[in-house]
C-alpha atoms as a PDB file:
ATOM      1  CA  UNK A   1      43.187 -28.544  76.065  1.00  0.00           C
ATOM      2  CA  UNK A   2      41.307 -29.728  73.148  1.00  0.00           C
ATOM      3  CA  UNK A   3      38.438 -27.664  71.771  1.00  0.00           C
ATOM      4  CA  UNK A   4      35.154 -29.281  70.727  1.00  0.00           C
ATOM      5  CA  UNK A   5      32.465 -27.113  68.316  1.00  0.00           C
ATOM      6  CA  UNK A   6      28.894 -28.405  66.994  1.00  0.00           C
ATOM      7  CA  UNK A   7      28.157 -27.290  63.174  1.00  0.00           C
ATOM      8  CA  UNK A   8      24.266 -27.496  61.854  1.00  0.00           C
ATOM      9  CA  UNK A   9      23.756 -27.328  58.321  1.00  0.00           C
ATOM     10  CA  UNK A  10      20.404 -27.037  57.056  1.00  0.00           C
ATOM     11  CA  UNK A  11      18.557 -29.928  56.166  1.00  0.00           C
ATOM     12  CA  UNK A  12      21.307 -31.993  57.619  1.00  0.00           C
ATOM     13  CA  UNK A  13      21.075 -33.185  61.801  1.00  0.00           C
ATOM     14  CA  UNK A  14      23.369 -31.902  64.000  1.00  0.00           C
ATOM     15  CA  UNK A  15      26.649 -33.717  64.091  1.00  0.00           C
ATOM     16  CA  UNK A  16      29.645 -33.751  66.655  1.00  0.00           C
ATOM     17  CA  UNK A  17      32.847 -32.935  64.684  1.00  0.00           C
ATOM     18  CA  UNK A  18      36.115 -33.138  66.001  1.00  0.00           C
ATOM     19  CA  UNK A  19      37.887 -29.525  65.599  1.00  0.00           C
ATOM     20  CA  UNK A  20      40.834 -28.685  63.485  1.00  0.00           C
ATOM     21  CA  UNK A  21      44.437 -28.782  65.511  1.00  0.00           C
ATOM     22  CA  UNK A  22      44.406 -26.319  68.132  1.00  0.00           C
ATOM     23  CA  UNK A  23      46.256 -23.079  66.626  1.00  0.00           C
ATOM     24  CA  UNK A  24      48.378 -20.860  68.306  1.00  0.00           C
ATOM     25  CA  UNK A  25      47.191 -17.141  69.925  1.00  0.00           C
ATOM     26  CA  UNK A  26      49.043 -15.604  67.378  1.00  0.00           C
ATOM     27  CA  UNK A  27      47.107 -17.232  64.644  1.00  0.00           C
ATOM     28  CA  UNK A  28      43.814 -16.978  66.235  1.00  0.00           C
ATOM     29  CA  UNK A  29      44.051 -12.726  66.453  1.00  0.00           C
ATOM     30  CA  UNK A  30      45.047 -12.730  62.495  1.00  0.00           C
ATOM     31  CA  UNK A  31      42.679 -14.783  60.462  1.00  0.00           C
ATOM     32  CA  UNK A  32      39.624 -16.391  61.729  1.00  0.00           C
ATOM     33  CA  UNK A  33      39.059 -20.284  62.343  1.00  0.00           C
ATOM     34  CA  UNK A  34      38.427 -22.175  58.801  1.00  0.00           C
ATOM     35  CA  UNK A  35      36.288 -25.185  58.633  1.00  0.00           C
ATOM     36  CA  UNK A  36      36.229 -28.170  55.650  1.00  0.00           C
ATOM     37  CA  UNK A  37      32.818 -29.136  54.733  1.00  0.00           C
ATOM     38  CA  UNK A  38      32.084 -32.495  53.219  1.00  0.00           C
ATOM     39  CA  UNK A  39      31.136 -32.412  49.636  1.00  0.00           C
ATOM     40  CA  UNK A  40      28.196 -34.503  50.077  1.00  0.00           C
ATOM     41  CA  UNK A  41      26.893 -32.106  52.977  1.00  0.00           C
ATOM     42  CA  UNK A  42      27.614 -28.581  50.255  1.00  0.00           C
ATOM     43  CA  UNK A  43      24.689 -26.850  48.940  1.00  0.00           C
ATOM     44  CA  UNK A  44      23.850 -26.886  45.239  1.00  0.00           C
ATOM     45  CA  UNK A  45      22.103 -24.959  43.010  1.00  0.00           C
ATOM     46  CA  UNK A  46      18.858 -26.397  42.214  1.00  0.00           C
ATOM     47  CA  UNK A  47      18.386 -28.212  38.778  1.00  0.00           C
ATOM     48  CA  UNK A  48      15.648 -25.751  37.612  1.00  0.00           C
ATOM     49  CA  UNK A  49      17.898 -22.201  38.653  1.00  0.00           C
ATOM     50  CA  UNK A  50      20.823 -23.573  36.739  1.00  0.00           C
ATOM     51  CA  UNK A  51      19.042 -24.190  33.702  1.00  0.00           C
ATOM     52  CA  UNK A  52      17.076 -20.881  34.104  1.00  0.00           C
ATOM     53  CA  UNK A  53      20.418 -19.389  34.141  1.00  0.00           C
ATOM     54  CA  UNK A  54      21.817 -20.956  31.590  1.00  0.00           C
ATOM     55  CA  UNK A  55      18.890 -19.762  29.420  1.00  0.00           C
ATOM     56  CA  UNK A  56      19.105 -16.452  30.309  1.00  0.00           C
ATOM     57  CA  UNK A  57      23.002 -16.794  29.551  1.00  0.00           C
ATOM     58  CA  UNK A  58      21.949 -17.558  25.956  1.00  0.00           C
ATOM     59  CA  UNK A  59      19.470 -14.901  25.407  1.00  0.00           C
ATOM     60  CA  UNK A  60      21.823 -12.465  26.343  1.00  0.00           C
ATOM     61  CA  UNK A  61      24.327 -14.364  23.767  1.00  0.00           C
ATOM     62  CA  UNK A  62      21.449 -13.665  21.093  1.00  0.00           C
ATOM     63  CA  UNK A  63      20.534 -10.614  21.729  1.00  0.00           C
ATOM     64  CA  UNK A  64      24.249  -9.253  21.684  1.00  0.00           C
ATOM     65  CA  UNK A  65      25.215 -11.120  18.407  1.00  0.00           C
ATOM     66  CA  UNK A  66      24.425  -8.569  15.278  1.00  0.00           C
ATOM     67  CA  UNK A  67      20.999  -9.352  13.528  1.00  0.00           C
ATOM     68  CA  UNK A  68      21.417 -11.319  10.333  1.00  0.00           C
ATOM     69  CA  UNK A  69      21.365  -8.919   7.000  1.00  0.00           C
ATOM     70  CA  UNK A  70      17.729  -8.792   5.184  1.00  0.00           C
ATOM     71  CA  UNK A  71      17.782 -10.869   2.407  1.00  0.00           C
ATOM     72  CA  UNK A  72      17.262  -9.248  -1.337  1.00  0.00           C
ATOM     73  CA  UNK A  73      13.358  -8.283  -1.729  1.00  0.00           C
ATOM     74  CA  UNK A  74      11.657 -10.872  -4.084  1.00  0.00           C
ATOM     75  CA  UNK A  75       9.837  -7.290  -5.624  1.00  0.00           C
ATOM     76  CA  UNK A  76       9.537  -6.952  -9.596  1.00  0.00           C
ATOM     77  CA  UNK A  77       8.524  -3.653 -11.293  1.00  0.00           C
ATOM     78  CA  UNK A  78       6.278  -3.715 -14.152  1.00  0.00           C
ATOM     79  CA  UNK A  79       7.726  -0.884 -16.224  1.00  0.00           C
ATOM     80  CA  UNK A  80       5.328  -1.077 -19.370  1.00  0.00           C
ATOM     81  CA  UNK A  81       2.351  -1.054 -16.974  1.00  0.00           C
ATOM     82  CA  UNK A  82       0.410   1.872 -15.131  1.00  0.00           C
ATOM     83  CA  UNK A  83      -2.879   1.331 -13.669  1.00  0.00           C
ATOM     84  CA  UNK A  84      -5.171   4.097 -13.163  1.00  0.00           C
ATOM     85  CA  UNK A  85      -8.343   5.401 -12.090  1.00  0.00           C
ATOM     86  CA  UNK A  86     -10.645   8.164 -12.983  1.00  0.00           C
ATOM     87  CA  UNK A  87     -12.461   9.627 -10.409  1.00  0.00           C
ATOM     88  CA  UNK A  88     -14.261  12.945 -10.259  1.00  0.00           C
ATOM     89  CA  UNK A  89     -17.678  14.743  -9.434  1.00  0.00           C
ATOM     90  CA  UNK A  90     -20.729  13.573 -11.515  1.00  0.00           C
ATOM     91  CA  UNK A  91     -21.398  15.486 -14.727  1.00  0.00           C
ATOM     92  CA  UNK A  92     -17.594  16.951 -14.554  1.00  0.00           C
ATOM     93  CA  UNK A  93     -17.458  14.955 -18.097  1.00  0.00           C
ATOM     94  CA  UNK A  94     -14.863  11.759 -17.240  1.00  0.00           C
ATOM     95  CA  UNK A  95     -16.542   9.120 -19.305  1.00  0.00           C
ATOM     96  CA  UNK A  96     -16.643  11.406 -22.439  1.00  0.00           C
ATOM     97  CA  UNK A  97     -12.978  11.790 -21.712  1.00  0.00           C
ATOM     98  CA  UNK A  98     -12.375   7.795 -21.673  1.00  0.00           C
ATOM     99  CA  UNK A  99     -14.354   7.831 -24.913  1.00  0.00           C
ATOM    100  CA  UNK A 100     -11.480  10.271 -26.336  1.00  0.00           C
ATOM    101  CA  UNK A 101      -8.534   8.201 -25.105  1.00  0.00           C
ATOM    102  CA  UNK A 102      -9.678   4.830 -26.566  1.00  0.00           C
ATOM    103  CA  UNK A 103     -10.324   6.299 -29.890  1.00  0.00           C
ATOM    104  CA  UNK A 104      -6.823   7.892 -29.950  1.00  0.00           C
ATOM    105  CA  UNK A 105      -5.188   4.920 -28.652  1.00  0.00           C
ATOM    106  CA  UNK A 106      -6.854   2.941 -31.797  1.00  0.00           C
ATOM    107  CA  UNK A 107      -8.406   0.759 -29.590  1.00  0.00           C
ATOM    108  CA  UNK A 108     -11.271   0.417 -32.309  1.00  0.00           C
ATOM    109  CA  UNK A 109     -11.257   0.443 -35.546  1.00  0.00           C
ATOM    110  CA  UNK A 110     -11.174   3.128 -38.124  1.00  0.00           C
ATOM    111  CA  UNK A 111     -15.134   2.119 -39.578  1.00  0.00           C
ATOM    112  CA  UNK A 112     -16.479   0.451 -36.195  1.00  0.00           C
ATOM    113  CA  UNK A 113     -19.350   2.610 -35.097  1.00  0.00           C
ATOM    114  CA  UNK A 114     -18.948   3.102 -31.457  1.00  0.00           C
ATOM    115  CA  UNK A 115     -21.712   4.991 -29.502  1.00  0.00           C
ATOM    116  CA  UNK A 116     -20.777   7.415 -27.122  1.00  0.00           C
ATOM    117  CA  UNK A 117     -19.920   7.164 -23.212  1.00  0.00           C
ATOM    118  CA  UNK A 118     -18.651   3.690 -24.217  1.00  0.00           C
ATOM    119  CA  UNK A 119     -18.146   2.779 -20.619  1.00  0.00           C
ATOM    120  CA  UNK A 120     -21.438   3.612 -19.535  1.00  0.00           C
ATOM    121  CA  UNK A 121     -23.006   0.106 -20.922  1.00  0.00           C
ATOM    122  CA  UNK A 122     -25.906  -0.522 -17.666  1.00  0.00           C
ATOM    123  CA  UNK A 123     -29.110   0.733 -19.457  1.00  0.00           C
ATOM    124  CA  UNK A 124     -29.697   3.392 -16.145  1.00  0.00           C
ATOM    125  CA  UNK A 125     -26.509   4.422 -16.669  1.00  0.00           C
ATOM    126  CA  UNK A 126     -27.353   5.412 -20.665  1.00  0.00           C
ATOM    127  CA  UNK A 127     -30.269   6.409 -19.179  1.00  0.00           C
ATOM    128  CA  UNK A 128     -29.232   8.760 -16.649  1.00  0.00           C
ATOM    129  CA  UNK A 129     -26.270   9.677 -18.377  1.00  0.00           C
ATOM    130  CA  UNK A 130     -23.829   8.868 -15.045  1.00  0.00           C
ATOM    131  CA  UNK A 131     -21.869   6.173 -14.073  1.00  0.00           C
ATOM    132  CA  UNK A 132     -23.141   3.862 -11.555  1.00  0.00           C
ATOM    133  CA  UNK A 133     -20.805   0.324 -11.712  1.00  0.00           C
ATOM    134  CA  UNK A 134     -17.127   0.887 -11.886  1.00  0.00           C
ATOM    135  CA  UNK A 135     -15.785  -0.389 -15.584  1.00  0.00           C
ATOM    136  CA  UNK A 136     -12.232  -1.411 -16.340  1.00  0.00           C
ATOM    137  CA  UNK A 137     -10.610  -1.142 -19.882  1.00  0.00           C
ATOM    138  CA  UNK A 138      -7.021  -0.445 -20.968  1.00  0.00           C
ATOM    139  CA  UNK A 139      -4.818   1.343 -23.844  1.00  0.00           C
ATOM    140  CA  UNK A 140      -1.565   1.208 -25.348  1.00  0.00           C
ATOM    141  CA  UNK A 141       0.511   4.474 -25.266  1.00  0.00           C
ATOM    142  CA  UNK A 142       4.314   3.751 -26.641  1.00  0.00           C
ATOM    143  CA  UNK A 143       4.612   0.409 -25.290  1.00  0.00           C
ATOM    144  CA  UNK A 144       3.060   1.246 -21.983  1.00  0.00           C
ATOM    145  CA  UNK A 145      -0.147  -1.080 -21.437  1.00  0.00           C
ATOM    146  CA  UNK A 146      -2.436   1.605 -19.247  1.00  0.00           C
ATOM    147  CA  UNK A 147      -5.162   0.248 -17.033  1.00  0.00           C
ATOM    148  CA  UNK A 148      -8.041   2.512 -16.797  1.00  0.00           C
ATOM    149  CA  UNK A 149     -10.701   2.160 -14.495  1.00  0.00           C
ATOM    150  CA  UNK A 150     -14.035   4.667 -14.562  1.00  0.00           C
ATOM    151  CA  UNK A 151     -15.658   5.264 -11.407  1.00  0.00           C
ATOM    152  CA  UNK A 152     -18.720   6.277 -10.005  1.00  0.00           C
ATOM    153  CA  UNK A 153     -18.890  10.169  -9.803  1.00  0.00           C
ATOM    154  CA  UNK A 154     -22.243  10.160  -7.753  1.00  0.00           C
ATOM    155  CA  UNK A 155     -21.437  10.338  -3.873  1.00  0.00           C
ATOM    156  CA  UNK A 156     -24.188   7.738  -3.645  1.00  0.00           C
ATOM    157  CA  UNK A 157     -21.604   5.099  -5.137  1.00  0.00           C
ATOM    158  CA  UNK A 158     -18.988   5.912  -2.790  1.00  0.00           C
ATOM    159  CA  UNK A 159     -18.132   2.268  -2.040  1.00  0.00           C
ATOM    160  CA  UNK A 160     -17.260   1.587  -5.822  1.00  0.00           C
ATOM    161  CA  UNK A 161     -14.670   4.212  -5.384  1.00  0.00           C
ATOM    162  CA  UNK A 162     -13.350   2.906  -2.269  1.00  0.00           C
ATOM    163  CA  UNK A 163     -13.001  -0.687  -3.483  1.00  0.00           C
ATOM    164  CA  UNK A 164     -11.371   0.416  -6.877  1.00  0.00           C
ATOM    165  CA  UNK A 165      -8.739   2.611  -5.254  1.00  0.00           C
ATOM    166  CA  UNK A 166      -6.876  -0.728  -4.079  1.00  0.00           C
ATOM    167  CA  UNK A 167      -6.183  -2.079  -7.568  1.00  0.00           C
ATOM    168  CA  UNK A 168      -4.058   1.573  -8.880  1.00  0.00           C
ATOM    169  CA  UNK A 169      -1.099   3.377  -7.915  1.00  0.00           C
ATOM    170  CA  UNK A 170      -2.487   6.615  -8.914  1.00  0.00           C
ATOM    171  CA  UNK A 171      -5.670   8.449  -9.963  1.00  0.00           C
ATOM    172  CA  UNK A 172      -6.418  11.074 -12.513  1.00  0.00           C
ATOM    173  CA  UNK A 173      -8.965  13.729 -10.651  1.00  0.00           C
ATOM    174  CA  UNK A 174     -11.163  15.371 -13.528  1.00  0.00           C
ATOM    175  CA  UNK A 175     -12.366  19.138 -12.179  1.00  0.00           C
ATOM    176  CA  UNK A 176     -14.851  21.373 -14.534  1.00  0.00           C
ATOM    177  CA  UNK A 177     -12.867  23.937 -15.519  1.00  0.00           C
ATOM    178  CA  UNK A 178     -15.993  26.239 -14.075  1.00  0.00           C
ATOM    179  CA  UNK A 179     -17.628  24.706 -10.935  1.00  0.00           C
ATOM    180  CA  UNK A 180     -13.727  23.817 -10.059  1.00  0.00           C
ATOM    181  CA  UNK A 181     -13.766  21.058  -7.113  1.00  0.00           C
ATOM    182  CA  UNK A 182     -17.291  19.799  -5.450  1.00  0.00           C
ATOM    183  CA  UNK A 183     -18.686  17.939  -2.786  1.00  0.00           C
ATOM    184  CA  UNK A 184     -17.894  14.521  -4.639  1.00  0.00           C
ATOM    185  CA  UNK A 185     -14.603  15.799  -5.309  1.00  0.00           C
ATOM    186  CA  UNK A 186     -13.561  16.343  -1.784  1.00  0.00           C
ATOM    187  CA  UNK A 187     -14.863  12.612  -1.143  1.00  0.00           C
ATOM    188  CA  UNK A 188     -12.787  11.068  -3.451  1.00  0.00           C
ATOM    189  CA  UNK A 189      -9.567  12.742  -3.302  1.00  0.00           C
ATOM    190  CA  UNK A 190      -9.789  12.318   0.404  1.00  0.00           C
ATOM    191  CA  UNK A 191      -9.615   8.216  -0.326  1.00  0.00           C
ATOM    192  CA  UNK A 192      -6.983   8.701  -2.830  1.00  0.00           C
ATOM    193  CA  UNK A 193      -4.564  11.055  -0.747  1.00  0.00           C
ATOM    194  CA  UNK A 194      -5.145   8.263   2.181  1.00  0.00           C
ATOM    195  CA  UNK A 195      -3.846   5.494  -0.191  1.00  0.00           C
ATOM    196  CA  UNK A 196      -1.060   7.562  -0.844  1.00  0.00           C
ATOM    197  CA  UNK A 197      -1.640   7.356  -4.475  1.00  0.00           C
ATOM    198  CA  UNK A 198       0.322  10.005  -7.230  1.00  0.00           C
ATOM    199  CA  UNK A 199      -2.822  12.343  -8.492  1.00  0.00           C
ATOM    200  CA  UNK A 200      -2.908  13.927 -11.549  1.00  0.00           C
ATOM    201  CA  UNK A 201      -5.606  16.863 -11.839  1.00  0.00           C
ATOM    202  CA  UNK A 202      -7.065  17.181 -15.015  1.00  0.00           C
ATOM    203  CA  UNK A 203      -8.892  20.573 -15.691  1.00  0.00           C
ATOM    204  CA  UNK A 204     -11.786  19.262 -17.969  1.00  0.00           C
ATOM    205  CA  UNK A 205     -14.171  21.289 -20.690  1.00  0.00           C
ATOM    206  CA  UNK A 206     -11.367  23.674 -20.900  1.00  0.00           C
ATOM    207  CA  UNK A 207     -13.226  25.227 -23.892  1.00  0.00           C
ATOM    208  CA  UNK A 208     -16.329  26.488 -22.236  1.00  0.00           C
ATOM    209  CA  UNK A 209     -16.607  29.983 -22.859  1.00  0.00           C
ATOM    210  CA  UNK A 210     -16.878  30.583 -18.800  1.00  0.00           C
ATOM    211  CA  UNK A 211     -13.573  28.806 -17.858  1.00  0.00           C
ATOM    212  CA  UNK A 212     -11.419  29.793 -15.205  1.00  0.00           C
ATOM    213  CA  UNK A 213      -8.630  27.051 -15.061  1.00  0.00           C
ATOM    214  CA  UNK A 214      -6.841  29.918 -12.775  1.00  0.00           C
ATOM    215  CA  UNK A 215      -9.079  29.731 -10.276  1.00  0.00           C
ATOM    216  CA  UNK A 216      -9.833  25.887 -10.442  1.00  0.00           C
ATOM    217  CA  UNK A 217      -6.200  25.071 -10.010  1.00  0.00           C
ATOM    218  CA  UNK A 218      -5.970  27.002  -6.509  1.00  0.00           C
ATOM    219  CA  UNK A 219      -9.266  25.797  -5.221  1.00  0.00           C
ATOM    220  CA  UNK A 220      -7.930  22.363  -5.865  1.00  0.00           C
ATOM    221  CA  UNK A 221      -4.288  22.880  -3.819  1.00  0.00           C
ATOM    222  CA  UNK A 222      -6.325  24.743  -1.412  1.00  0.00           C
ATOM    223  CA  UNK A 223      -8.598  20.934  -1.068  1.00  0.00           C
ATOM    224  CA  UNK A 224      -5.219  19.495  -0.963  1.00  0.00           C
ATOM    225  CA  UNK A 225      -3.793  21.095   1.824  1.00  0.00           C
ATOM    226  CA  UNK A 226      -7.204  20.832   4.011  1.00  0.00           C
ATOM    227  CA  UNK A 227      -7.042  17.114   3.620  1.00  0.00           C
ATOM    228  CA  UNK A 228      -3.557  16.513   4.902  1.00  0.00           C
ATOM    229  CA  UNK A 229      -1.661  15.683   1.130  1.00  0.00           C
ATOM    230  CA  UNK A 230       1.823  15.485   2.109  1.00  0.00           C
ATOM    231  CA  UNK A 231       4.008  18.053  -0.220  1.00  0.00           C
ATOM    232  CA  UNK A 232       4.934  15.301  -2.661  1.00  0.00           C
ATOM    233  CA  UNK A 233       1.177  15.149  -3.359  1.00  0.00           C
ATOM    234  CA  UNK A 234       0.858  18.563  -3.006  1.00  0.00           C
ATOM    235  CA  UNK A 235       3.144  19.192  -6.350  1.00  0.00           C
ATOM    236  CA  UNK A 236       0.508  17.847  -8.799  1.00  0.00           C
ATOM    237  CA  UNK A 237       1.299  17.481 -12.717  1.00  0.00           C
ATOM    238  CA  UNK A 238      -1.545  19.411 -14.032  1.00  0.00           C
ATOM    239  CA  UNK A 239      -3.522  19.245 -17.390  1.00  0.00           C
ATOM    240  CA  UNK A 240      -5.760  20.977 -19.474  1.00  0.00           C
ATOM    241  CA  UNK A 241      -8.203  18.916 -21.840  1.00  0.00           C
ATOM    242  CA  UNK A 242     -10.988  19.210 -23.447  1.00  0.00           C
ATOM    243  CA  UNK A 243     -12.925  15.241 -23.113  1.00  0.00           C
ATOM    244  CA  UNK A 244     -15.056  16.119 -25.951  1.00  0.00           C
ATOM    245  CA  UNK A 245     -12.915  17.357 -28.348  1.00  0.00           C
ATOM    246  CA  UNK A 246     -10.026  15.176 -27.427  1.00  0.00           C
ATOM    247  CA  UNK A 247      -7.531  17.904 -27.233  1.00  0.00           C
ATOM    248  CA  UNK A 248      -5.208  18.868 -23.845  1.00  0.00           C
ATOM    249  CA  UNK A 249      -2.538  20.097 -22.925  1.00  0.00           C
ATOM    250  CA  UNK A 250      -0.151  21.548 -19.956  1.00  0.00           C
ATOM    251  CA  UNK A 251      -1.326  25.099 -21.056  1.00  0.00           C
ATOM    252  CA  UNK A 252      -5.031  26.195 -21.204  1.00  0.00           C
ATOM    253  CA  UNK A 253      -3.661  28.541 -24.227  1.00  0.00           C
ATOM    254  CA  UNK A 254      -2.287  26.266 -25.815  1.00  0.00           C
ATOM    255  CA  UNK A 255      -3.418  22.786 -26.512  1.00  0.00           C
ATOM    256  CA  UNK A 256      -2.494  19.827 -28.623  1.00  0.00           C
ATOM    257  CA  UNK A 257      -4.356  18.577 -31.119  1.00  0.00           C
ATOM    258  CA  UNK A 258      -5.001  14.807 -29.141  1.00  0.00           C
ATOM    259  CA  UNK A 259      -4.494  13.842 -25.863  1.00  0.00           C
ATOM    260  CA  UNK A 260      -0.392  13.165 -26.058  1.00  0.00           C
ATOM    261  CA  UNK A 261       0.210  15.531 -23.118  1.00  0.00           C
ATOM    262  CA  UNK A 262      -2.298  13.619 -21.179  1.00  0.00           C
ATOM    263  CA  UNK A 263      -0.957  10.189 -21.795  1.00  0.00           C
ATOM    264  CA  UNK A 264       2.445  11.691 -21.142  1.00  0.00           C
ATOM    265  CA  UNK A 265       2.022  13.005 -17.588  1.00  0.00           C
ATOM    266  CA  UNK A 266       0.458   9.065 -17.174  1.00  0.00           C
ATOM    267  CA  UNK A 267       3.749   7.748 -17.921  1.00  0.00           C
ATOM    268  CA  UNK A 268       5.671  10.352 -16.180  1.00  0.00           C
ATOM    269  CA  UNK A 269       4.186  10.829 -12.773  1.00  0.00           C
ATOM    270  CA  UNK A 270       2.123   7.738 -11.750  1.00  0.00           C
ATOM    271  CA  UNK A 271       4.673   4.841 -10.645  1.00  0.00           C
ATOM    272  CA  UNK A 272       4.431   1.734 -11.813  1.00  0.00           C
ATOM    273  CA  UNK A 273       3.274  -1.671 -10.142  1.00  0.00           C
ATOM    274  CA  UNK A 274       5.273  -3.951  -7.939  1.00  0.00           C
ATOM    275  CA  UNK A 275       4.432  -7.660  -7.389  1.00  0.00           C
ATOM    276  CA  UNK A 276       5.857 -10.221  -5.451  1.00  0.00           C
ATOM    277  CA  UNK A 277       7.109 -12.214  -8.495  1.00  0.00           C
ATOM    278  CA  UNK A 278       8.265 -15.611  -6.243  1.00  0.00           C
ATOM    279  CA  UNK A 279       5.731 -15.080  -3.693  1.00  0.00           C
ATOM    280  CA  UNK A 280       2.430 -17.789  -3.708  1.00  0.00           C
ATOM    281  CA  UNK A 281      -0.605 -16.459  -5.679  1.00  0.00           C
ATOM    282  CA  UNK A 282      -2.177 -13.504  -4.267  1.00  0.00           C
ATOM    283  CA  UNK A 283      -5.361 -11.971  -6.053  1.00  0.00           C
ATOM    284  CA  UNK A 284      -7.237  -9.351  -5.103  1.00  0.00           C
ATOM    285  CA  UNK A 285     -10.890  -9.744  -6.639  1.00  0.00           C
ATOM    286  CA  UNK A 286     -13.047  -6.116  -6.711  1.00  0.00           C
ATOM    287  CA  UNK A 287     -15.731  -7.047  -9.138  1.00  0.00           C
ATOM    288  CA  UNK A 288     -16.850  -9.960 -11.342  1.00  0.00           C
ATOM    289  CA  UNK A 289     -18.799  -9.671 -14.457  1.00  0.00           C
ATOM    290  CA  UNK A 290     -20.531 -12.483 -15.949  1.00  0.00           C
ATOM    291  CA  UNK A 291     -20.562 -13.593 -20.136  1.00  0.00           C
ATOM    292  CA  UNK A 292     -22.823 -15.710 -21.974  1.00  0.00           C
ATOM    293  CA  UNK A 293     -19.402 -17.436 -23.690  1.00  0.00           C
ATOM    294  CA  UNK A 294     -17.131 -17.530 -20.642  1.00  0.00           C
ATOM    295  CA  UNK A 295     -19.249 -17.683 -17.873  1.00  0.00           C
ATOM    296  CA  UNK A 296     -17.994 -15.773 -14.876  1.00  0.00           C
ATOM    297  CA  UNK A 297     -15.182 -13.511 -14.314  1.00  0.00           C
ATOM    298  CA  UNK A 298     -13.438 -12.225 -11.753  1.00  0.00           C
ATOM    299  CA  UNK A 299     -11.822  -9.153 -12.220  1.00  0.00           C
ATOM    300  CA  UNK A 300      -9.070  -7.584  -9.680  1.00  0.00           C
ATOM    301  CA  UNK A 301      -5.598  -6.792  -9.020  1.00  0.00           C
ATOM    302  CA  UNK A 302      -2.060  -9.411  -8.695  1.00  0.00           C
ATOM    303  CA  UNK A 303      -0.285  -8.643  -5.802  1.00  0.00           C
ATOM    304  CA  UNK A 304       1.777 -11.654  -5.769  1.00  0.00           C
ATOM    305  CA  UNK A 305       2.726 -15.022  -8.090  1.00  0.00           C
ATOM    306  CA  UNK A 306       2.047 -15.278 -11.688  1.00  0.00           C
ATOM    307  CA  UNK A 307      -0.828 -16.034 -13.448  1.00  0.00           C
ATOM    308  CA  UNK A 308      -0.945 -18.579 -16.704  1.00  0.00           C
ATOM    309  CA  UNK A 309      -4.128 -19.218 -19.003  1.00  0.00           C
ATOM    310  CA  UNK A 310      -5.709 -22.566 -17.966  1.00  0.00           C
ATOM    311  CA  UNK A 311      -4.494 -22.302 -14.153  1.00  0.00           C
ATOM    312  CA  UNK A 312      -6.837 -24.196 -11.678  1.00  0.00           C
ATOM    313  CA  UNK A 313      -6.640 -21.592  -8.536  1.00  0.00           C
ATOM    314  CA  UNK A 314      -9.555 -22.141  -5.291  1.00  0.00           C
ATOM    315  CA  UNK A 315     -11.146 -18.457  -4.151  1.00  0.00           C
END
């Protein structure tokens, strides 16, 4: 007796198939009744699941591949440069110590008259006998150009500080060797220590009668450690000087007779500058200054690219 069965497939109207060839009882109890489908009538995967799956075939591909070894960094080091900045509490007698360093570094000559607190060239500033505007100049210690920039000491001026803390890699922090660290001198170490800049504390006036470097040099580590200085910061180089007299040293007994110790801890302990060397032209401008000859300048610091006298460059 022949057997007839209906199939529905989805999509596709009921049809009336013939069945396969009877099979015997035998057959039937083992394996179960297996039907041919036409491959016209099969489902497929729809275009849009394949290719999603095919995509997410390849990001696994990617992901599981190794990543691709950094290429060498572009970075040069400027070993015969150090740029630095002076900062300190007003009156604590850092301009008078610039004065001292360009003399020694024979930045003038031997019968130029040059008045004192050089830096200080505003007419308030001479006046008032602080320093307002931020001033750059630089020596030449042993090969080493150093970049020096004054600061404001006033807390008034605290933007100046701020602005001139991007252009160095490390600071020198002039503390009276009597009042020891003040209100100004929390302010700026704070922005230096959050730069991450190298410090060097220089006890200053070491020759006053009523010094007490002892004491200075622990109230200082004690400022350090309230404002976070990580213990690489925390191990200061510190010197003795006297600004006026040009004279320090890395003992308060015993000082040299010019500022060699000084310039030496510069060299030793601030790092020196890194630029993108192949990288497009990157300037940072902090101040411009304007002369009667050259018109205006722009003064700041090269972070990347090289500069050449007579380059057009767009700010």
């Amino acid at each position: 007796m022949q057997m007839q069965q209906t199939l529905t497939l989805r999509g596709v109207p009921s049809a009336r198939r013939a069945a396969p060839p009877p099979a015997s009882s035998a057959h039937l109890g083992s394996s179960p009744c297996l039907l041919r489908v036409p491959r016209s009538l099969r489902r497929r995967r729809p275009r849009s699941l394949r290719a999603s799956a095919s995509l997410e075939q390849e990001v696994k591909e990617v992901a599981a591949s190794p990543a691709p070894s950094a290429g060498k960094s572009t970075q040069a080091t400027r070993r015969d440069v150090r740029n630095i900045a002076i900062v300190a509490h007003v009156d604590h007698g850092k301009t008078t110590l610039v004065d001292s360093m360009l003399r020694q570094a024979k930045v003038f000559r031997d019968n130029q008259v040059v008045q004192e607190r050089i830096m200080d060239s505003n007419d308030l500033e001479r006046e008032r006998g602080i320093t307002i505007l931020s001033k750059n100049t630089s020596i030449t210690y042993k090969g080493t150009k150093i970049n020096i920039i004054d600061t404001p000491g006033h807390s008034d001026f605290g933007g100046e500080v701020e602005r001139v803390l991007n252009m160095v890699e490390g600071v020198l922090l002039v503390v009276d060797s009597v009042e020891g660290p003040m209100p100004q001198t929390r302010f700026v170490l704070k922005k230096a220590l959050e730069f991450g800049h190298a410090v060097v504390v220089v006890v200053n006036k070491i020759d006053r009668p009523a010094a007490r470097p002892e004491f200075v040099v622990n109230s200082t580590f004690e400022l350090f450690i309230e404002l976070n200085a990580t213990d690489e910061q925390c191990d200061f180089q510190t010197v003795y000087a006297s600004g006026i007299k040009g004279k320090a040293g890395l003992d308060p007994e015993n000082l040299a007779d010019d500022l060699g110790p000084l310039f030496e801890a510069i060299l030793r302990c601030i790092p020196e500058p890194r630029i993108e060397k192949d990288g497009a032209l990157q300037m940072l401008v902090s101040n411009t200054e304007y002369d009667e000859h050259k018109g205006r300048i722009a003064i700041g610091r090269l972070h990347a690219g090289e500069l050449q006298r007579g380059l057009e460059v767009k700010v």
